[in-house]
PDB file of N, CA and C in Angstrom:
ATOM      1  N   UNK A   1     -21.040 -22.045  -7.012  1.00  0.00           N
ATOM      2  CA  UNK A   1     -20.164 -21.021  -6.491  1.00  0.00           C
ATOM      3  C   UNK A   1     -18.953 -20.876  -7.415  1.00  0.00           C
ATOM      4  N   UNK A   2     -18.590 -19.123  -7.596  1.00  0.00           N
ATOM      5  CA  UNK A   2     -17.473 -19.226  -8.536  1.00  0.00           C
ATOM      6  C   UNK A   2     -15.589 -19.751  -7.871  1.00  0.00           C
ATOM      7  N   UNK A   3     -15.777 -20.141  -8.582  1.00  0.00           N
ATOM      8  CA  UNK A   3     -13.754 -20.905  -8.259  1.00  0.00           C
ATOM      9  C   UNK A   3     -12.839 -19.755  -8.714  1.00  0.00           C
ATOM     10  N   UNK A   4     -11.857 -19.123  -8.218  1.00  0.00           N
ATOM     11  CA  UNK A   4     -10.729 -18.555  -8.419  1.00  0.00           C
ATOM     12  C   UNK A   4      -9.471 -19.155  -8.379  1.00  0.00           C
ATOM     13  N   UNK A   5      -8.818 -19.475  -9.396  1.00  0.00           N
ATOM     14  CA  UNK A   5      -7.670 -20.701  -9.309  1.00  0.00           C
ATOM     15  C   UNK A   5      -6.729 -19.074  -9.356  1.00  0.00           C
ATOM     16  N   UNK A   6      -5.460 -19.239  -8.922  1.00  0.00           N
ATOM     17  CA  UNK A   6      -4.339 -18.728  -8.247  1.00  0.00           C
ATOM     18  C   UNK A   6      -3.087 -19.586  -7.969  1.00  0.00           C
ATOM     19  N   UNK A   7      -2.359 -18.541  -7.805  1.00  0.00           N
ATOM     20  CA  UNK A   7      -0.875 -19.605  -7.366  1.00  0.00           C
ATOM     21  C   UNK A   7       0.178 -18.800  -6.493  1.00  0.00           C
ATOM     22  N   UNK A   8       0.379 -19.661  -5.201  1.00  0.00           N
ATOM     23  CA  UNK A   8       0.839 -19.252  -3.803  1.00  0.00           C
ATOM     24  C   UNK A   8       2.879 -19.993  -3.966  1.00  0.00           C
ATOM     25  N   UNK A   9       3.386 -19.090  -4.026  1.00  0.00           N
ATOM     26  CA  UNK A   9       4.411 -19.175  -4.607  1.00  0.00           C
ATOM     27  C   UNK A   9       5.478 -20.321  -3.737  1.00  0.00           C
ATOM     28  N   UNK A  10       4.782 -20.930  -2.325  1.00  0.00           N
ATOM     29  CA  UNK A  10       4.651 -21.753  -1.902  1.00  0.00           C
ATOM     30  C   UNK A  10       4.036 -23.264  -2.329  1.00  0.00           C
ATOM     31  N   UNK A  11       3.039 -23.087  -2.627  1.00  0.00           N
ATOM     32  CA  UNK A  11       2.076 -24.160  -3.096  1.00  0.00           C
ATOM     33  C   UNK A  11       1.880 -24.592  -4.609  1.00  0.00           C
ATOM     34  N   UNK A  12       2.212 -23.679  -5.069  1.00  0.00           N
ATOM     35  CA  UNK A  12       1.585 -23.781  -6.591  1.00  0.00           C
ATOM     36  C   UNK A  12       0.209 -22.953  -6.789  1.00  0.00           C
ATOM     37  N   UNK A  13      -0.728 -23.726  -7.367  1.00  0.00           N
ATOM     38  CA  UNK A  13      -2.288 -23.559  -7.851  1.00  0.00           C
ATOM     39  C   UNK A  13      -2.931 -23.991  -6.513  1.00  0.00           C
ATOM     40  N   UNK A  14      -3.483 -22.925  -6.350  1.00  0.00           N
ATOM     41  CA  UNK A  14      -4.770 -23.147  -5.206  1.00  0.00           C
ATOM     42  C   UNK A  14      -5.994 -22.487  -5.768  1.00  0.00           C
ATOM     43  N   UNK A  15      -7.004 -23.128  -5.100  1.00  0.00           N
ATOM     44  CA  UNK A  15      -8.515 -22.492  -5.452  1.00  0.00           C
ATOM     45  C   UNK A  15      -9.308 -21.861  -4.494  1.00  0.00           C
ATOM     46  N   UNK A  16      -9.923 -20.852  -4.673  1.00  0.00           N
ATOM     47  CA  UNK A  16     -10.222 -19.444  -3.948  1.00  0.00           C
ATOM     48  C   UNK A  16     -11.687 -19.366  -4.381  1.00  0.00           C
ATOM     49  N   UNK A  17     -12.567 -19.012  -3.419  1.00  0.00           N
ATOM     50  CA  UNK A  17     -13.643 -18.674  -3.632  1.00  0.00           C
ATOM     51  C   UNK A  17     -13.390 -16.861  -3.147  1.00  0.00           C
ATOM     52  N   UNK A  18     -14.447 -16.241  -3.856  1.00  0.00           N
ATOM     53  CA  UNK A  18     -14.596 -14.830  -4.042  1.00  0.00           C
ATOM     54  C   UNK A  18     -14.030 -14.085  -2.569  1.00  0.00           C
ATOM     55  N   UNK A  19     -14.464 -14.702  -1.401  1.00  0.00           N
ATOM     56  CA  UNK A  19     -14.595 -14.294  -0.153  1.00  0.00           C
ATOM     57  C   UNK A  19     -13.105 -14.766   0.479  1.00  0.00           C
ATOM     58  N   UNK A  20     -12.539 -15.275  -0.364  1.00  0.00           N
ATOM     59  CA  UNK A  20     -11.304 -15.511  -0.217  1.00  0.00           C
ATOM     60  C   UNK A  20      -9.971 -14.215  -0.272  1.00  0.00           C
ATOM     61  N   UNK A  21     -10.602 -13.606  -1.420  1.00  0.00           N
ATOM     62  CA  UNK A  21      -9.714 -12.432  -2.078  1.00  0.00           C
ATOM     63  C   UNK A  21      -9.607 -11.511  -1.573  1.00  0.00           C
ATOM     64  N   UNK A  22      -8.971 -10.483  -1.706  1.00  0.00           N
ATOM     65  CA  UNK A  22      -8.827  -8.784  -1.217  1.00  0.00           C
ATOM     66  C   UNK A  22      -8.600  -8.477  -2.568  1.00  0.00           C
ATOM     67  N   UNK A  23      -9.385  -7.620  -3.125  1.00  0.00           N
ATOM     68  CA  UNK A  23      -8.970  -6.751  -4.624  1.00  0.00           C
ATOM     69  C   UNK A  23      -9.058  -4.891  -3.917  1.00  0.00           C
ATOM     70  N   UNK A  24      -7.655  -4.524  -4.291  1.00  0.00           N
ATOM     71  CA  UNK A  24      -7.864  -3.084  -4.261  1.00  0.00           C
ATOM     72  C   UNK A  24      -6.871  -2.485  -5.250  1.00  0.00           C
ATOM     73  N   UNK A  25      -8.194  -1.806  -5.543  1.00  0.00           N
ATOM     74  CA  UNK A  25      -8.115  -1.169  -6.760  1.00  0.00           C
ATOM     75  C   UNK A  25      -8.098   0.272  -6.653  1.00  0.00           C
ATOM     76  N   UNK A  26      -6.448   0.508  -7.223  1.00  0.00           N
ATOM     77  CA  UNK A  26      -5.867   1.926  -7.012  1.00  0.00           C
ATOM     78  C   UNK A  26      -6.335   3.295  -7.838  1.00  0.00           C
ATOM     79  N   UNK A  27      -6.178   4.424  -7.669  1.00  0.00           N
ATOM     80  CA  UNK A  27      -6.342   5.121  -8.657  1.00  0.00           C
ATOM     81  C   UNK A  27      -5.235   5.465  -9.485  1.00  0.00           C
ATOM     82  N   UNK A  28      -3.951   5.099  -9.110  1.00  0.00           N
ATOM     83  CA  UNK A  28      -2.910   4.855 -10.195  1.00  0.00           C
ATOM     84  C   UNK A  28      -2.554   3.497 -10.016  1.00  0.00           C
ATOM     85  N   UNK A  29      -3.506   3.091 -11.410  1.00  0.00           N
ATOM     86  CA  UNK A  29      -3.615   1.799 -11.985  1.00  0.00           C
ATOM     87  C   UNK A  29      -2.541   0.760 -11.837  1.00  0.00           C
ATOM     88  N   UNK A  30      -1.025   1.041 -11.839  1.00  0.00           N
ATOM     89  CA  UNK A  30       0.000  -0.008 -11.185  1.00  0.00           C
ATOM     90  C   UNK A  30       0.188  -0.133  -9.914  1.00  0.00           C
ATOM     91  N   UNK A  31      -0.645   0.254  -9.475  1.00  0.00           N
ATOM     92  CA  UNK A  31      -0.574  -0.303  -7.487  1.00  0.00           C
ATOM     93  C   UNK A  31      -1.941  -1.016  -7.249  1.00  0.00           C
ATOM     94  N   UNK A  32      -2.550  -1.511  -8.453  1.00  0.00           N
ATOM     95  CA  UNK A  32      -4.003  -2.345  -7.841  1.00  0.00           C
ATOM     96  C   UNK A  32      -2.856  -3.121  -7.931  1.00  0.00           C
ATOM     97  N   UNK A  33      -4.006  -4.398  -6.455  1.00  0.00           N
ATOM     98  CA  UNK A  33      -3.494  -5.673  -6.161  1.00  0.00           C
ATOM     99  C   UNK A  33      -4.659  -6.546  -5.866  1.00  0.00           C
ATOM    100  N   UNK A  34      -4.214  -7.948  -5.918  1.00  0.00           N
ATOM    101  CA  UNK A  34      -5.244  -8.632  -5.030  1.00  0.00           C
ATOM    102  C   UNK A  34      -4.299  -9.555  -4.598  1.00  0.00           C
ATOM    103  N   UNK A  35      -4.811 -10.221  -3.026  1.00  0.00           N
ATOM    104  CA  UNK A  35      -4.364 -10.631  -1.702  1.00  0.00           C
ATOM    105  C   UNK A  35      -5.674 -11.715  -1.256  1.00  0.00           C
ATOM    106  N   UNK A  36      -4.882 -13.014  -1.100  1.00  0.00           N
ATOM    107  CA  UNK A  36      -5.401 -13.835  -0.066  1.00  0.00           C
ATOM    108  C   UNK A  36      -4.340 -14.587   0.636  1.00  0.00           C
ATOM    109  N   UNK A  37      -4.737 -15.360   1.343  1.00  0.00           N
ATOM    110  CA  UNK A  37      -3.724 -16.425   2.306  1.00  0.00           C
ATOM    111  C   UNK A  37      -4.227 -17.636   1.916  1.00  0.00           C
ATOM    112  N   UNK A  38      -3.178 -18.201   1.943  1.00  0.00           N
ATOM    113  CA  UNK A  38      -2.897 -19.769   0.892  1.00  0.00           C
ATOM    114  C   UNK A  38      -3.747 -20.631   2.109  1.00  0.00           C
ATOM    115  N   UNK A  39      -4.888 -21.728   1.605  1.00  0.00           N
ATOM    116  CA  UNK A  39      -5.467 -22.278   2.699  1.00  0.00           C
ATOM    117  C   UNK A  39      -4.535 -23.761   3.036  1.00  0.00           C
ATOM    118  N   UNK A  40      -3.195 -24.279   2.318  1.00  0.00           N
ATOM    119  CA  UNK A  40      -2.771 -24.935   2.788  1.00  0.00           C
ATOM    120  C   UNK A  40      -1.426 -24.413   3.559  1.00  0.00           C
ATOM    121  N   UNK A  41      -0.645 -23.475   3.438  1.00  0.00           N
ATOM    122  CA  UNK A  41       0.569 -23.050   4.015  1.00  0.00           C
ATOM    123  C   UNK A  41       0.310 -21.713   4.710  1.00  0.00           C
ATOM    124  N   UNK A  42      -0.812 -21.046   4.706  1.00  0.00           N
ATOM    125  CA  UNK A  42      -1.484 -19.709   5.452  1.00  0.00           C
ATOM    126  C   UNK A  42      -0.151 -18.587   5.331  1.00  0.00           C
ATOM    127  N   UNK A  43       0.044 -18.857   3.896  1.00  0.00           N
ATOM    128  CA  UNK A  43       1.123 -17.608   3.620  1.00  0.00           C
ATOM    129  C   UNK A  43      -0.114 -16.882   2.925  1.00  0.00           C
ATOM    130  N   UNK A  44       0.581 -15.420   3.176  1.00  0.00           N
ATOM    131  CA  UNK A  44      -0.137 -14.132   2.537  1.00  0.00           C
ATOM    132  C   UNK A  44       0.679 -14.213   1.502  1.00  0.00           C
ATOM    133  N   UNK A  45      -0.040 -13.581   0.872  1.00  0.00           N
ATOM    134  CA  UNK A  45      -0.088 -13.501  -0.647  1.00  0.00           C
ATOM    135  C   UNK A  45      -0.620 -12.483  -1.653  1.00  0.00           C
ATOM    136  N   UNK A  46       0.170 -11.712  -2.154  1.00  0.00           N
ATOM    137  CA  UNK A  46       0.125 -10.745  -2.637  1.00  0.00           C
ATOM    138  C   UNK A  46       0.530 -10.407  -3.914  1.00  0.00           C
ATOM    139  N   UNK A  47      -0.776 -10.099  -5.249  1.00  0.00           N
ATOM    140  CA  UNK A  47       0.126 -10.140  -6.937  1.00  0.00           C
ATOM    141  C   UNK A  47      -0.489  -8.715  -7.209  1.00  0.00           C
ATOM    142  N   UNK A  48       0.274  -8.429  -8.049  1.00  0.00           N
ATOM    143  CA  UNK A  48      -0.602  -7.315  -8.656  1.00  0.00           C
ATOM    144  C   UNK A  48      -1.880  -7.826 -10.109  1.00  0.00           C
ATOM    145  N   UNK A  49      -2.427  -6.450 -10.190  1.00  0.00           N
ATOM    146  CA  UNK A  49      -3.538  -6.068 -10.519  1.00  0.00           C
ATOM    147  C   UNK A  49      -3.795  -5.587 -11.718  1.00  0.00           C
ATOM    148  N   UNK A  50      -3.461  -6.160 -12.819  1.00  0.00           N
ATOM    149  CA  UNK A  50      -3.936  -5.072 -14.173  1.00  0.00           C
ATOM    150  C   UNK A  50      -5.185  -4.850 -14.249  1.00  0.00           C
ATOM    151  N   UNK A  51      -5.682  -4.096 -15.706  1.00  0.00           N
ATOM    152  CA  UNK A  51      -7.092  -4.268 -15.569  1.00  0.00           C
ATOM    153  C   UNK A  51      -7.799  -5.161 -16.262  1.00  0.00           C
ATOM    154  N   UNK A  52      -6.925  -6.261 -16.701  1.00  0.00           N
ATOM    155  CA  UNK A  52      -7.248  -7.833 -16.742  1.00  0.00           C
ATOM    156  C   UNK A  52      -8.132  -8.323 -15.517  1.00  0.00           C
ATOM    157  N   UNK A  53      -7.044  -8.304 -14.836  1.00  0.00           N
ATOM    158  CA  UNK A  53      -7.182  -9.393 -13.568  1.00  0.00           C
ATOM    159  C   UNK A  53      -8.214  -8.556 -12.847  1.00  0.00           C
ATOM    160  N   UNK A  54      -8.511  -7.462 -12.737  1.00  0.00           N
ATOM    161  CA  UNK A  54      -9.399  -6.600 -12.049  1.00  0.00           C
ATOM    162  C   UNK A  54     -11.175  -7.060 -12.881  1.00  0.00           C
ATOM    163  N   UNK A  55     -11.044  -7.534 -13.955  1.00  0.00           N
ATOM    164  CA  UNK A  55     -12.490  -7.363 -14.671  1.00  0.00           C
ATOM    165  C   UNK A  55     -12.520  -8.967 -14.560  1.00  0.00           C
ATOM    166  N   UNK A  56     -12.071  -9.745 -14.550  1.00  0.00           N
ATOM    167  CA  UNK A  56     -11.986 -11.339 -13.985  1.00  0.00           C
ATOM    168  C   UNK A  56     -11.960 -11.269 -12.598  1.00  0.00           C
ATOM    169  N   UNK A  57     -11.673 -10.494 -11.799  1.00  0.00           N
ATOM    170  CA  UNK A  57     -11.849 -10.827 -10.452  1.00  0.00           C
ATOM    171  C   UNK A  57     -13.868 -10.414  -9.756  1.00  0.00           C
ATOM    172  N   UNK A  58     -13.565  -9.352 -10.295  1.00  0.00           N
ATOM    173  CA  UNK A  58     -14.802  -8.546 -10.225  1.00  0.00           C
ATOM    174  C   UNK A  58     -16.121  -9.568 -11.109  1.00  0.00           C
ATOM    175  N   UNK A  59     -15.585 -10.259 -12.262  1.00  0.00           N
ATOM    176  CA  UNK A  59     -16.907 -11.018 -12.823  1.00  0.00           C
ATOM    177  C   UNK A  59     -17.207 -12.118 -12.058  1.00  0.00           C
ATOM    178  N   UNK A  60     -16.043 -12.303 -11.151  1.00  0.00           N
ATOM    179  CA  UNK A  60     -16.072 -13.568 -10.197  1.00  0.00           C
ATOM    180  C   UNK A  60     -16.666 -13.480  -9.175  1.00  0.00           C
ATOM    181  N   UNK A  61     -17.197 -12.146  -8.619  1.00  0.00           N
ATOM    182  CA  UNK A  61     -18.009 -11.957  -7.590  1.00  0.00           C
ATOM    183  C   UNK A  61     -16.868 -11.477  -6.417  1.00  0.00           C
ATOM    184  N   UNK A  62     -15.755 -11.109  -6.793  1.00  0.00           N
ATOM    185  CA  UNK A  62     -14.696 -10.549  -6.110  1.00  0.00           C
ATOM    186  C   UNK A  62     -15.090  -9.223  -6.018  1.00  0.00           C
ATOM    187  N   UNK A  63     -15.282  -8.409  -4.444  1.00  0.00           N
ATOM    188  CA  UNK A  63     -15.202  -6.637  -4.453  1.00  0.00           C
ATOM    189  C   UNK A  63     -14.704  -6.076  -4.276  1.00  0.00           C
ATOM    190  N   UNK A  64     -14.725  -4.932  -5.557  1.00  0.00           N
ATOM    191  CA  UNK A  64     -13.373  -3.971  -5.572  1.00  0.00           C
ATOM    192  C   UNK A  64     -12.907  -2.937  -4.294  1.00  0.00           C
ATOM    193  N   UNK A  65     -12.016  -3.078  -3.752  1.00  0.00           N
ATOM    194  CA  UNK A  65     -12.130  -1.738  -2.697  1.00  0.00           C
ATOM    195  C   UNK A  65     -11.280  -0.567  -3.799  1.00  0.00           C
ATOM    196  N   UNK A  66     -12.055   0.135  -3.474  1.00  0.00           N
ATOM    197  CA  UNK A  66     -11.187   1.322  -4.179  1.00  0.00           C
ATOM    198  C   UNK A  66     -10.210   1.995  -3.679  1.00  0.00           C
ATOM    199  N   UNK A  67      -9.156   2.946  -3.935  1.00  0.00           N
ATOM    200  CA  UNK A  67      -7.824   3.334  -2.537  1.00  0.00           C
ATOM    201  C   UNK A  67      -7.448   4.450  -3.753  1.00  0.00           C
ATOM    202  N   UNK A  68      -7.419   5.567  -3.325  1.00  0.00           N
ATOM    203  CA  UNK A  68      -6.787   6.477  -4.184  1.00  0.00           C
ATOM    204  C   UNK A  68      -5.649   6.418  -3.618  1.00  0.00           C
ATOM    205  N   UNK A  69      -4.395   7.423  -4.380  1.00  0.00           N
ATOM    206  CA  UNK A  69      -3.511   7.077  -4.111  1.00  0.00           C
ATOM    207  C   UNK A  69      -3.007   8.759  -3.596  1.00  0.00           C
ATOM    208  N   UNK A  70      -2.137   9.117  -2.742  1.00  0.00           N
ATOM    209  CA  UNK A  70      -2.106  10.893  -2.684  1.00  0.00           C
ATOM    210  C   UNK A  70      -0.934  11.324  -3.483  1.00  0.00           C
ATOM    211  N   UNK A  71      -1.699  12.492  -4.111  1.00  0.00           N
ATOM    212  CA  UNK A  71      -1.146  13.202  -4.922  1.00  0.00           C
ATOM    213  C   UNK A  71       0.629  13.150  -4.467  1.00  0.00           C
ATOM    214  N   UNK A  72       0.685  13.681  -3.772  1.00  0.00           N
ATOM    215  CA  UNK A  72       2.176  14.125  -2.825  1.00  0.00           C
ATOM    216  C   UNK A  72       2.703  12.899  -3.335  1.00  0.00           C
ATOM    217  N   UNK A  73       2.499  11.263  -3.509  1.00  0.00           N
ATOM    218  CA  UNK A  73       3.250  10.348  -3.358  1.00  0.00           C
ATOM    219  C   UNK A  73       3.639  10.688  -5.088  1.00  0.00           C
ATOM    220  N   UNK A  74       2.867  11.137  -5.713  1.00  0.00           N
ATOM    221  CA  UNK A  74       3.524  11.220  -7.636  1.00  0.00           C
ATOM    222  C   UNK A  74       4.106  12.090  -7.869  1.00  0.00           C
ATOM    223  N   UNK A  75       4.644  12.784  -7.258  1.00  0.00           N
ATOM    224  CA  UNK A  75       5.207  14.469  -7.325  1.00  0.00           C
ATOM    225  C   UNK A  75       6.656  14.353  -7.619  1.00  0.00           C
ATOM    226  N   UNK A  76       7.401  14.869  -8.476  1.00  0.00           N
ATOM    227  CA  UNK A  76       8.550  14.604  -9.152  1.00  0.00           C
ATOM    228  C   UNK A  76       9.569  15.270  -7.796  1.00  0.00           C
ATOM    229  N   UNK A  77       9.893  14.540  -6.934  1.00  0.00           N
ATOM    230  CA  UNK A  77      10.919  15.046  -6.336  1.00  0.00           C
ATOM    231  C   UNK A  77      12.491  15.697  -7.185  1.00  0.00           C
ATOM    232  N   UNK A  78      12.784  16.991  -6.483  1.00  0.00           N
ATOM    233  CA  UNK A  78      13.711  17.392  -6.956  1.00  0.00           C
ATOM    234  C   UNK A  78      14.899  17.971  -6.040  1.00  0.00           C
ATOM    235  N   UNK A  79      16.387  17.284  -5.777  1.00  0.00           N
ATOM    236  CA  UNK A  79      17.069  17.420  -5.174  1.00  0.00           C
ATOM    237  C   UNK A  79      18.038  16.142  -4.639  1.00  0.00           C
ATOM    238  N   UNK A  80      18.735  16.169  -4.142  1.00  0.00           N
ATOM    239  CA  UNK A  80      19.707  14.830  -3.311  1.00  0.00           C
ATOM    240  C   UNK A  80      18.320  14.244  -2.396  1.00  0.00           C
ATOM    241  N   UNK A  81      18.993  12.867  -2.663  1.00  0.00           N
ATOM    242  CA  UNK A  81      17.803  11.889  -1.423  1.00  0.00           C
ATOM    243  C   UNK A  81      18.816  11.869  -0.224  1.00  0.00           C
ATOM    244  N   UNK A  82      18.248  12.147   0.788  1.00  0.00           N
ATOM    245  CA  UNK A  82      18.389  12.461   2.207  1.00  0.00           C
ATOM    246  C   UNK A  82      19.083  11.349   2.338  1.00  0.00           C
ATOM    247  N   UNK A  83      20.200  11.116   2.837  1.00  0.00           N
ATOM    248  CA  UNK A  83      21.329  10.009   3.073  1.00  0.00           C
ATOM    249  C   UNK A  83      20.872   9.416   4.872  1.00  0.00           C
ATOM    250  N   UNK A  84      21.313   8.707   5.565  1.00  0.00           N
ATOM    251  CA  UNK A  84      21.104   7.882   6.655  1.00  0.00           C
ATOM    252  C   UNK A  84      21.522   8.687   7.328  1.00  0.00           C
ATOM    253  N   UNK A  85      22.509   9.768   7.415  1.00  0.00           N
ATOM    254  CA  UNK A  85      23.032  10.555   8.173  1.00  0.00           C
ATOM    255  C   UNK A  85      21.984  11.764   8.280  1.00  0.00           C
ATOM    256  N   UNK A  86      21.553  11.817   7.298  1.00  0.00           N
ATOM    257  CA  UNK A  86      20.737  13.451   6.931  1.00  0.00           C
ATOM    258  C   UNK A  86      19.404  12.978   7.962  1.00  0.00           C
ATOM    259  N   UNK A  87      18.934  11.662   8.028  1.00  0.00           N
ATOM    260  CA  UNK A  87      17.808  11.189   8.619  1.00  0.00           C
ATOM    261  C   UNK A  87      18.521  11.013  10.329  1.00  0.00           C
ATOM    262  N   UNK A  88      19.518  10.799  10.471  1.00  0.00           N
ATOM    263  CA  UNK A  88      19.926  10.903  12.297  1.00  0.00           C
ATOM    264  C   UNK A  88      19.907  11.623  12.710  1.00  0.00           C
ATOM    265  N   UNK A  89      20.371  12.795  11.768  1.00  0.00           N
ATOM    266  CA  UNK A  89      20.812  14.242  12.357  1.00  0.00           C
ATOM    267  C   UNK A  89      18.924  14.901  12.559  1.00  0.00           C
ATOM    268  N   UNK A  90      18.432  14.852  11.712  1.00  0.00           N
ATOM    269  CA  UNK A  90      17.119  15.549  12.024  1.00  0.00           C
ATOM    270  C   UNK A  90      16.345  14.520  13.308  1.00  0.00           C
ATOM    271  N   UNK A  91      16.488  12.981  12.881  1.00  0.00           N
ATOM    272  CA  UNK A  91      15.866  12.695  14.232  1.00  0.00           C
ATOM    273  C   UNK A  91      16.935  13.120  15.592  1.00  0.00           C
ATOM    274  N   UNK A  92      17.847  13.622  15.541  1.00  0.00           N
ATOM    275  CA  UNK A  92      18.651  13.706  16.949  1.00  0.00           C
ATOM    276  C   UNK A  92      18.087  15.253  17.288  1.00  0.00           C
ATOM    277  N   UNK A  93      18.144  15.963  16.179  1.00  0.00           N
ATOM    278  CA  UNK A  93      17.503  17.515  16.538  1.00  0.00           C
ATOM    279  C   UNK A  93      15.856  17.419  17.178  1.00  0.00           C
ATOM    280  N   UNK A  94      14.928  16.682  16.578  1.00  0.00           N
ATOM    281  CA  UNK A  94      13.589  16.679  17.113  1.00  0.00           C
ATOM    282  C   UNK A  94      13.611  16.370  18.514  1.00  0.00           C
ATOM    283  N   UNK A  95      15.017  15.549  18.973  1.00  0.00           N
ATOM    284  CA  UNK A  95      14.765  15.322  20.675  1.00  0.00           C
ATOM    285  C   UNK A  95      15.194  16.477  21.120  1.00  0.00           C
ATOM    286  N   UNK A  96      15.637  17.445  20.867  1.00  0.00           N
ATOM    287  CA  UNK A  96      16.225  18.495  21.499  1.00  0.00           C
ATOM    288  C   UNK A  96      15.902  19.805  21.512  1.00  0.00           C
ATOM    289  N   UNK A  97      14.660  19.903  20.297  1.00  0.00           N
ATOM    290  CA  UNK A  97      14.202  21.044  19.945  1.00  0.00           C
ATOM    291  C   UNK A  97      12.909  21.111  20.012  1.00  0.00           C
ATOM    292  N   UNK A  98      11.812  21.600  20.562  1.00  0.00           N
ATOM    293  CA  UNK A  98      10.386  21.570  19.994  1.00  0.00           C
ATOM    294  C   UNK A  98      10.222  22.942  19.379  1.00  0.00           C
ATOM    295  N   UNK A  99      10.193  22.725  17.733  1.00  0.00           N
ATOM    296  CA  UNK A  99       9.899  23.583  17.017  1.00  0.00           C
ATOM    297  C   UNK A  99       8.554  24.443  16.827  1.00  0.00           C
ATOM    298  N   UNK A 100       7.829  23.403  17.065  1.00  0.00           N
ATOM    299  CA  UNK A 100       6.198  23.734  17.263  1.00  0.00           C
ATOM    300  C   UNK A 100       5.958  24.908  18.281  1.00  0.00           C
ATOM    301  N   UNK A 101       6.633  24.491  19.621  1.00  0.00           N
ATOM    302  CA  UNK A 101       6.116  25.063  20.989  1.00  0.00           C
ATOM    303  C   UNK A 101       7.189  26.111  20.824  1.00  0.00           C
ATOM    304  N   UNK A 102       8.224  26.469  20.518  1.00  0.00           N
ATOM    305  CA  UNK A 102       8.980  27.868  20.169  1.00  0.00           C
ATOM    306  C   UNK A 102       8.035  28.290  19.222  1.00  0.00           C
ATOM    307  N   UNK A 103       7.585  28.481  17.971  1.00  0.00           N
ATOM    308  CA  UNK A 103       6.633  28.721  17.226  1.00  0.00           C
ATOM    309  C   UNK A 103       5.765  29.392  17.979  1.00  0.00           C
ATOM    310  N   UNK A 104       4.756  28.748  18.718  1.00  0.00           N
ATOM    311  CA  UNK A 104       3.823  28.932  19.404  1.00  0.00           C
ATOM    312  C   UNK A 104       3.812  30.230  20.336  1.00  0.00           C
ATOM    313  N   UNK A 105       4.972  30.099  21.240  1.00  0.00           N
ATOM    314  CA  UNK A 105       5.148  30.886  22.156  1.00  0.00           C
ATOM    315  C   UNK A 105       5.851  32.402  21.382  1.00  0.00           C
ATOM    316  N   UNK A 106       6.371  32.089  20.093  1.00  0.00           N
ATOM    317  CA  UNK A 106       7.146  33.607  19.831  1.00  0.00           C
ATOM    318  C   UNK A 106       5.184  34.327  19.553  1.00  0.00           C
ATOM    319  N   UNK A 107       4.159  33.204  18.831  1.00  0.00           N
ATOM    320  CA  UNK A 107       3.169  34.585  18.265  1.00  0.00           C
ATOM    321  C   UNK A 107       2.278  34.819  19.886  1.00  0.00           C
ATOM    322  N   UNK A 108       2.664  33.941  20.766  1.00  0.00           N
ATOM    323  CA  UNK A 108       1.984  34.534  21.901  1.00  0.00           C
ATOM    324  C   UNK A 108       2.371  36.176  22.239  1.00  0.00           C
ATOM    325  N   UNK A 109       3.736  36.162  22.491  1.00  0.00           N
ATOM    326  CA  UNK A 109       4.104  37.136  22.443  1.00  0.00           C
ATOM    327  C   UNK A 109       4.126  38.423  21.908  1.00  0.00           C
ATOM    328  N   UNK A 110       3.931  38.184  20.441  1.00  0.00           N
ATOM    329  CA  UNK A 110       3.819  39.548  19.524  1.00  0.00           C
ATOM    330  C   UNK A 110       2.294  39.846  19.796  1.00  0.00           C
TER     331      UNK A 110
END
């Protein structure tokens, strides 16, 4: 059986068999990872993924899950980032307004 040696930032070096691992493998290549839990301190554990560690994990009998990633999350935002206030004020309006069901009811009407 193949051995996967690793290191649990708790423990040091631990050894992992295949069925041990989580490999997922992104479609933008700096968000693969692989994930197990340390079998002496049962911390999770989480490193990233080049495509080193992806072709050594995978020769190890490790399986890839694949995970695309959505478009929307790479999209060059453009403008001020919404401050803590900008985020109260819209959640204080959603209790007070249903935008949807005004929506709804003006095309009933026409």
């Amino acid at each position: 059986m193949t051995t996967i040696k690793a290191s649990c930032p708790t423990c040091g070096e631990v050894e992992l068999t295949p069925a041990d691992v989580a490999l997922m493998v992104c479609s933008h290549a700096p968000l693969s990872y692989y994930a197990f839990t340390c079998g002496t301190c049962s911390e999770e554990v989480g490193k990233p993924a080049d495509d080193h560690v992806v072709s050594l994990l995978v020769s190890g009998g490790v399986p890839a899950q694949v995970w695309e990633m959505p478009a929307e999350a790479l999209e060059v935002k453009a403008g001020p980032s919404l401050s803590y206030d900008d985020l109260l004020d819209f959640a204080l309006e959603l209790g007070t307004t249903d935008f949807l069901a005004d929506a709804a009811a003006s095309r009933v009407r026409a």
